[in-house]
N, C-alpha and C. Protein backbone atom coordinates (compact mmCIF):
# COMPACT_ATOMS: atom_id res chain seq x y z
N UNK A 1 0.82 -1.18 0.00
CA UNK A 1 0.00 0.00 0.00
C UNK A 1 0.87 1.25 0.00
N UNK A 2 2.18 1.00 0.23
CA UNK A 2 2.88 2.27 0.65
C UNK A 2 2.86 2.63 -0.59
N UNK A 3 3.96 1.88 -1.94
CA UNK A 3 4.08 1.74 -3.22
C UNK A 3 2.92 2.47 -3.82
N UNK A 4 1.87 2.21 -3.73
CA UNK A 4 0.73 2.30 -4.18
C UNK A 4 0.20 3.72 -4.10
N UNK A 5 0.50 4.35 -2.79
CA UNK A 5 -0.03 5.57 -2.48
C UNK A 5 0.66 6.72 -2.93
N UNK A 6 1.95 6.28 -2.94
CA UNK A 6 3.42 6.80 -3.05
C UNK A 6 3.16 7.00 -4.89
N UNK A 7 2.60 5.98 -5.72
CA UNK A 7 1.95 6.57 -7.12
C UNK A 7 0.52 7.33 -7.36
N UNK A 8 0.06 7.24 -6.23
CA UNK A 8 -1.27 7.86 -6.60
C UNK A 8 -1.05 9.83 -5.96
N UNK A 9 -0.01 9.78 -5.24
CA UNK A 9 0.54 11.00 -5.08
C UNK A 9 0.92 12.03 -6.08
N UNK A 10 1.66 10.85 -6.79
CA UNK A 10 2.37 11.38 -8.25
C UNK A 10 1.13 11.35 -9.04
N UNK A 11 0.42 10.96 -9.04
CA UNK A 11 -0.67 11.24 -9.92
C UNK A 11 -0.26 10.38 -11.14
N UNK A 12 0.56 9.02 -11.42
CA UNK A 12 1.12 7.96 -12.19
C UNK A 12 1.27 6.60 -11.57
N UNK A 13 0.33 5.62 -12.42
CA UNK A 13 0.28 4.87 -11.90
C UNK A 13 2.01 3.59 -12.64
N UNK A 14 3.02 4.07 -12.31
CA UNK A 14 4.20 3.93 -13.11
C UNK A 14 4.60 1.94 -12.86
N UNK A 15 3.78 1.36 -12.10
CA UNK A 15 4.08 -0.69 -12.13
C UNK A 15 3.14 -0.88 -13.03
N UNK A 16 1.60 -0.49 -13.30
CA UNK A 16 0.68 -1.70 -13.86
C UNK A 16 -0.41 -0.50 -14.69
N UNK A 17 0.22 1.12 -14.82
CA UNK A 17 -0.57 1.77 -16.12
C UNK A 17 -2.21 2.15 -15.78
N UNK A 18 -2.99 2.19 -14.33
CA UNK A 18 -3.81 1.97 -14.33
C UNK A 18 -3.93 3.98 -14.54
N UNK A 19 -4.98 3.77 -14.73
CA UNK A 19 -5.58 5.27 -15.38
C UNK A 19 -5.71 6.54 -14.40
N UNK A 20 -5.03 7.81 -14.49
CA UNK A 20 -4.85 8.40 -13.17
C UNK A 20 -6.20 8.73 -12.76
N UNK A 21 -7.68 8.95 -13.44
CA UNK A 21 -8.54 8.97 -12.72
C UNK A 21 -9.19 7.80 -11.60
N UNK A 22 -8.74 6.83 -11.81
CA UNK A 22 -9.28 5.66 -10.95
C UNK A 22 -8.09 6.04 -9.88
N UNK A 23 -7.10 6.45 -9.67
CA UNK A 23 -6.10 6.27 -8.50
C UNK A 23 -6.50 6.56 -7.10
N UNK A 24 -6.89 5.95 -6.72
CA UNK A 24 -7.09 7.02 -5.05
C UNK A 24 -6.75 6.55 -4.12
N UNK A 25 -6.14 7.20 -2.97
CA UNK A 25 -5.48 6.65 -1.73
C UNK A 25 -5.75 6.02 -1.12
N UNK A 26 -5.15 4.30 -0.45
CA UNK A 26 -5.66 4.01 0.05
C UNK A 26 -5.08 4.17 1.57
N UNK A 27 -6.01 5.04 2.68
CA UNK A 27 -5.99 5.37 3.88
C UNK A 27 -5.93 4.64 4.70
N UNK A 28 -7.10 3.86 5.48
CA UNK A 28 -7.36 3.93 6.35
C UNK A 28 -8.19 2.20 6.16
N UNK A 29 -8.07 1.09 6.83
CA UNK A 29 -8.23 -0.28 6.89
C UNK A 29 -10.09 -0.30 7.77
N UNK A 30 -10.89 -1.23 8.36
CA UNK A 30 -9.55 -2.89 7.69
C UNK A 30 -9.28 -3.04 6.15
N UNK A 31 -8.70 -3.91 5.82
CA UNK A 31 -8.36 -4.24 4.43
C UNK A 31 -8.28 -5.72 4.24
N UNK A 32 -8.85 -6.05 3.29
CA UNK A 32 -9.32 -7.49 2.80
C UNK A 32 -8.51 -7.53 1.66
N UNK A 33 -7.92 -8.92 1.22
CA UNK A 33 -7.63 -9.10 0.18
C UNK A 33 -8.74 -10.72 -0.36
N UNK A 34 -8.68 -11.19 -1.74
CA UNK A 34 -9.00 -12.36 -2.18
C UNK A 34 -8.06 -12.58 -2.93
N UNK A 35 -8.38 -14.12 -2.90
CA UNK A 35 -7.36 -15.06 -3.90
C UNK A 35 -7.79 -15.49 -5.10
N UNK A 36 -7.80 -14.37 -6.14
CA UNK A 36 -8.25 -15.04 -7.39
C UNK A 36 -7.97 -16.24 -8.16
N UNK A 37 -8.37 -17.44 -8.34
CA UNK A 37 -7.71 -18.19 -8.51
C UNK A 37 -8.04 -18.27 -10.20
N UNK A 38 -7.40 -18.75 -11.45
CA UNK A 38 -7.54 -18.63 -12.88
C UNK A 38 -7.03 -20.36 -13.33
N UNK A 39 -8.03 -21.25 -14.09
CA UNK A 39 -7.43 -22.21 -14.68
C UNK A 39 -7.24 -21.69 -16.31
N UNK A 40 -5.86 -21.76 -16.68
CA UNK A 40 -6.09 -21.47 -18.29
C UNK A 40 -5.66 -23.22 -19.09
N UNK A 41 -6.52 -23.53 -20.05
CA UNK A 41 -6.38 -25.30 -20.60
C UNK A 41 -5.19 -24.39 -21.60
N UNK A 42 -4.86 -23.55 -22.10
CA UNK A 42 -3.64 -23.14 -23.15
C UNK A 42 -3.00 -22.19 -22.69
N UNK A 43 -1.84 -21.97 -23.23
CA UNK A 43 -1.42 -20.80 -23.04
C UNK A 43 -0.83 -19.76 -24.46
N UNK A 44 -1.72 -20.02 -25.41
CA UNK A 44 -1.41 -19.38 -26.67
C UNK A 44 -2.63 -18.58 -27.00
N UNK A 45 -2.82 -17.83 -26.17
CA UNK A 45 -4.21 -16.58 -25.82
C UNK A 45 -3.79 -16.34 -27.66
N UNK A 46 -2.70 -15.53 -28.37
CA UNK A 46 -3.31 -14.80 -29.72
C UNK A 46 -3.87 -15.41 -30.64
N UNK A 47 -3.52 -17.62 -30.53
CA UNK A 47 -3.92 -18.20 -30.96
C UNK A 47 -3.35 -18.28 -32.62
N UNK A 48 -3.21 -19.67 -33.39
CA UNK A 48 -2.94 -19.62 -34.38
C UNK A 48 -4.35 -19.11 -35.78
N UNK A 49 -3.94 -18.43 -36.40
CA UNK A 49 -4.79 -17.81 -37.45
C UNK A 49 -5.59 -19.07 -38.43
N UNK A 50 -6.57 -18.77 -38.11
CA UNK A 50 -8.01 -19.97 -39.16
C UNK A 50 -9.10 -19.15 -39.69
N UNK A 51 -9.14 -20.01 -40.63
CA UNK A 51 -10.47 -19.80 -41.58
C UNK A 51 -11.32 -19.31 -40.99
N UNK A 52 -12.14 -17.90 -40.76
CA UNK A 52 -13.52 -17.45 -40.32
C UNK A 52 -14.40 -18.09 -40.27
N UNK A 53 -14.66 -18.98 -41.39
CA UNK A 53 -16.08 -19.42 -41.82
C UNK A 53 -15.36 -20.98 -41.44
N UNK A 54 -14.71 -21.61 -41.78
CA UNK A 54 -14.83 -23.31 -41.28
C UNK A 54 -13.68 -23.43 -39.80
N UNK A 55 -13.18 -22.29 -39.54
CA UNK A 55 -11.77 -22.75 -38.54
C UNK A 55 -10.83 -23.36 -38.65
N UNK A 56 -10.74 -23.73 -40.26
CA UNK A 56 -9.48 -24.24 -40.71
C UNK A 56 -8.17 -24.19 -40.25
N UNK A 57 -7.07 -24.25 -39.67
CA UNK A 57 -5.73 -24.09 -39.59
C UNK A 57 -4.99 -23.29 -40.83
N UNK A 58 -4.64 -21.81 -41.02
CA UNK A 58 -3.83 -21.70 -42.19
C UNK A 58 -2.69 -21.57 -41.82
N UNK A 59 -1.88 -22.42 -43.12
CA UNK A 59 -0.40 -21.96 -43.16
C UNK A 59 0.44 -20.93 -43.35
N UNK A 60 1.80 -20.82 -42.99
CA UNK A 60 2.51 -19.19 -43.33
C UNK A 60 2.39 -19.11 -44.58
N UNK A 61 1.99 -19.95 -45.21
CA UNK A 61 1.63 -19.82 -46.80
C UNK A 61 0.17 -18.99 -47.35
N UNK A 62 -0.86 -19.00 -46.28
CA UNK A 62 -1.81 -18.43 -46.33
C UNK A 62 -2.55 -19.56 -47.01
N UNK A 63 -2.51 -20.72 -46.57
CA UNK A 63 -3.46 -21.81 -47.34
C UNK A 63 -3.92 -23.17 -46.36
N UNK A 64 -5.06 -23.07 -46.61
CA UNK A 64 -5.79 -23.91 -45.78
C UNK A 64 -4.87 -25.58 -44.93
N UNK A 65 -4.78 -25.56 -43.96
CA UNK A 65 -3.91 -27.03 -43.47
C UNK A 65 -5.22 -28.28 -43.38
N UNK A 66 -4.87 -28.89 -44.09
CA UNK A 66 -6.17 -30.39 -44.16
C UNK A 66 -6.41 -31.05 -42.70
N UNK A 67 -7.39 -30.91 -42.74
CA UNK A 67 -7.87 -31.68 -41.06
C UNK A 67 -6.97 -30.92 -40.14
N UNK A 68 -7.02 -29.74 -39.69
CA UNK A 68 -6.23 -29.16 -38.73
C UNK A 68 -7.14 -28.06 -38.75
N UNK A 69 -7.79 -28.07 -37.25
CA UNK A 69 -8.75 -26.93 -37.03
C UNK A 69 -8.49 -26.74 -35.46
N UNK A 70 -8.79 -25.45 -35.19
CA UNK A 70 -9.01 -24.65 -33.77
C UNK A 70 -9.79 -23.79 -33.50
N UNK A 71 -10.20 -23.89 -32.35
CA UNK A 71 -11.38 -22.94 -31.88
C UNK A 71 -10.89 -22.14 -30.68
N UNK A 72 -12.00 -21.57 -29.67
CA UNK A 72 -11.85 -21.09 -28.72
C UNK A 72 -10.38 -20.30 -29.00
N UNK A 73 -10.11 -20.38 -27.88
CA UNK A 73 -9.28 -19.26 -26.99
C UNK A 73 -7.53 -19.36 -28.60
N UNK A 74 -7.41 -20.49 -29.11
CA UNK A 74 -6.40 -21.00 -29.55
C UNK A 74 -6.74 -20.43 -31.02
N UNK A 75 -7.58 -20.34 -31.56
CA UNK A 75 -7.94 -19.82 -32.78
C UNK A 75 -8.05 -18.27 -32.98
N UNK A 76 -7.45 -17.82 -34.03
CA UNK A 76 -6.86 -16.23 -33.94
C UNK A 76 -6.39 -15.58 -32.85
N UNK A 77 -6.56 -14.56 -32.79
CA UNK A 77 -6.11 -13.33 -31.86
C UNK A 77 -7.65 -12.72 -31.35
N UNK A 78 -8.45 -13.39 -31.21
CA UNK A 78 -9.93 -12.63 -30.48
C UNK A 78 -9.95 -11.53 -29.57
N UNK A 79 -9.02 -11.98 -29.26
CA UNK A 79 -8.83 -10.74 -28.01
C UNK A 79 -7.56 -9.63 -27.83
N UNK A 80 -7.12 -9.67 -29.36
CA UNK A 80 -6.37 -8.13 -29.71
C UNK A 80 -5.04 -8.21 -29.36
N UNK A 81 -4.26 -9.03 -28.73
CA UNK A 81 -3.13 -9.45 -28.21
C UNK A 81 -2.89 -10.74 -27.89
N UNK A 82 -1.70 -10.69 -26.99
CA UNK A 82 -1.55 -11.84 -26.74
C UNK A 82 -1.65 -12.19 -25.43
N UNK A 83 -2.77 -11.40 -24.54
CA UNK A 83 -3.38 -11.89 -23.34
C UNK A 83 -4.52 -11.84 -23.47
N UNK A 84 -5.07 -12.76 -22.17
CA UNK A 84 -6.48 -12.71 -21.71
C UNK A 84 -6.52 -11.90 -21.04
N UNK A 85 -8.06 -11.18 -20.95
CA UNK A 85 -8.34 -10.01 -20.43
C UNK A 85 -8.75 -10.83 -19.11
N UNK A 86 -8.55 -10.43 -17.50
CA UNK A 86 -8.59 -11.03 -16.97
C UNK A 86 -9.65 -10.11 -15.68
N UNK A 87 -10.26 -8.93 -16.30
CA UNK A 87 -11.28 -8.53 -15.82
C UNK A 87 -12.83 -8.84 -16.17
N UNK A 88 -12.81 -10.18 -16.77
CA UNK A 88 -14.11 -10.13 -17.30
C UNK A 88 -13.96 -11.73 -17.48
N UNK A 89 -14.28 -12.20 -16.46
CA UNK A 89 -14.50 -14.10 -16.24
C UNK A 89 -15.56 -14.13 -17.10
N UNK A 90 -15.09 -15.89 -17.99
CA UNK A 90 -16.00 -16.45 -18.65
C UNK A 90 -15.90 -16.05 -20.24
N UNK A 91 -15.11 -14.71 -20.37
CA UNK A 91 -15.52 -14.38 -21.43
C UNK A 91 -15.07 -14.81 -22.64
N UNK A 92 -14.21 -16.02 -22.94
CA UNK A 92 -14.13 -17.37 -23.76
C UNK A 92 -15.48 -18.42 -23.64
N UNK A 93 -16.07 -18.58 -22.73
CA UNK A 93 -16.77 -19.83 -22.75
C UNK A 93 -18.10 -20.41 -23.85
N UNK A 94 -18.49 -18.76 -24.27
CA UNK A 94 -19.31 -18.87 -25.61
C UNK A 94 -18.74 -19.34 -26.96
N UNK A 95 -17.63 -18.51 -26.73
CA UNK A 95 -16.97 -18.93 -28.41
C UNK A 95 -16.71 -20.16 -28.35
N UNK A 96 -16.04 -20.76 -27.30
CA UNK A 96 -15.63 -22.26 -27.12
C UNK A 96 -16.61 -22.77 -27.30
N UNK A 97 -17.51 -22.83 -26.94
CA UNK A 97 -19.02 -23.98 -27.10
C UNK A 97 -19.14 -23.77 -28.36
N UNK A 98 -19.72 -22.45 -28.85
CA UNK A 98 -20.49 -22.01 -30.07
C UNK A 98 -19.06 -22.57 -31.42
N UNK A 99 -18.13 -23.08 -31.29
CA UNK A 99 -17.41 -22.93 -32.46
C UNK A 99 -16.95 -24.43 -32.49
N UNK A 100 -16.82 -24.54 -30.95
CA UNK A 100 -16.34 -26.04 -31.42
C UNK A 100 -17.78 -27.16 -31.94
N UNK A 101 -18.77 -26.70 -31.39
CA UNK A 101 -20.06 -27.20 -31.94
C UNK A 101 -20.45 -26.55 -33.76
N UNK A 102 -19.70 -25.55 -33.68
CA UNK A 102 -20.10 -25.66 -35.32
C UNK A 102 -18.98 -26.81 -36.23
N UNK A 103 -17.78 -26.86 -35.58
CA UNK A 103 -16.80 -27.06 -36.75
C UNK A 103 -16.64 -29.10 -36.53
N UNK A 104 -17.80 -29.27 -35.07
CA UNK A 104 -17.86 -30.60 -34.86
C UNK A 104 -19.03 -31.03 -36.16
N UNK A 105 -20.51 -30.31 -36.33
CA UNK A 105 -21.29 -30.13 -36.75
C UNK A 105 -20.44 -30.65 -38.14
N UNK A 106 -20.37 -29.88 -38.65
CA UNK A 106 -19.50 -29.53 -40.20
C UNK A 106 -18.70 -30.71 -40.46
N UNK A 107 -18.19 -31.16 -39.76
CA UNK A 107 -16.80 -32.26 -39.83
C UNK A 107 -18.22 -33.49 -39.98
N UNK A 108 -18.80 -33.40 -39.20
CA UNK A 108 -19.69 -34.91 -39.03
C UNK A 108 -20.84 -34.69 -40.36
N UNK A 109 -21.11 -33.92 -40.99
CA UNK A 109 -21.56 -34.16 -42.46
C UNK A 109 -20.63 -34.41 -43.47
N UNK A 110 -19.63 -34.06 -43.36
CA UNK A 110 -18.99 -34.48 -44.41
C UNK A 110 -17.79 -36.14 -44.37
């Protein structure tokens, strides 16, 4: 907290960038912390680049890889970088359902 106050003085939040209007001192306790706890199944958040429409796998060639598909969290860059945003739980769990059920869908007609 010292660290902490000691940037919100400066009016810069100069370890973790947080925005100088949110900064404000923290005074006066008690004080609670929690233990966020995070399971990630990958760790390639920007994900390799696929087909929009089937989720194909493409190569550095820019051409479709045969039977090589990804979804969820592992497929493109969804989320603009190469982290998970980690203020907003859950917010993979649609695409994961919704994509791996289309590209299961798709695979099992043909």
């Amino acid at each position: 907290m010292k660290r902490y106050n000691e940037l919100v003085a400066k009016g810069v939040d100069e370890d973790f960038g947080k925005d100088a209007k949110w900064l404000t001192p923290i005074e006066s306790g008690p004080f609670y912390g929690i233990y966020r706890h995070l399971r990630l199944s990958c760790g390639a958040m920007s994900g390799v680049v696929v087909d929009g429409k089937t989720h194909q796998c493409i190569s550095v060639d820019n051409q479709p890889i045969p039977g090589l598909y990804a979804v969820g969290n592992i497929a493109s860059g969804f989320y603009g970088g190469v982290d998970y945003p980690l203020d907003v739980f859950g917010m993979s769990l649609g695409r994961c359902y919704t994509e791996g059920y289309v590209v299961g869908r798709d695979l099992a007609k043909s």
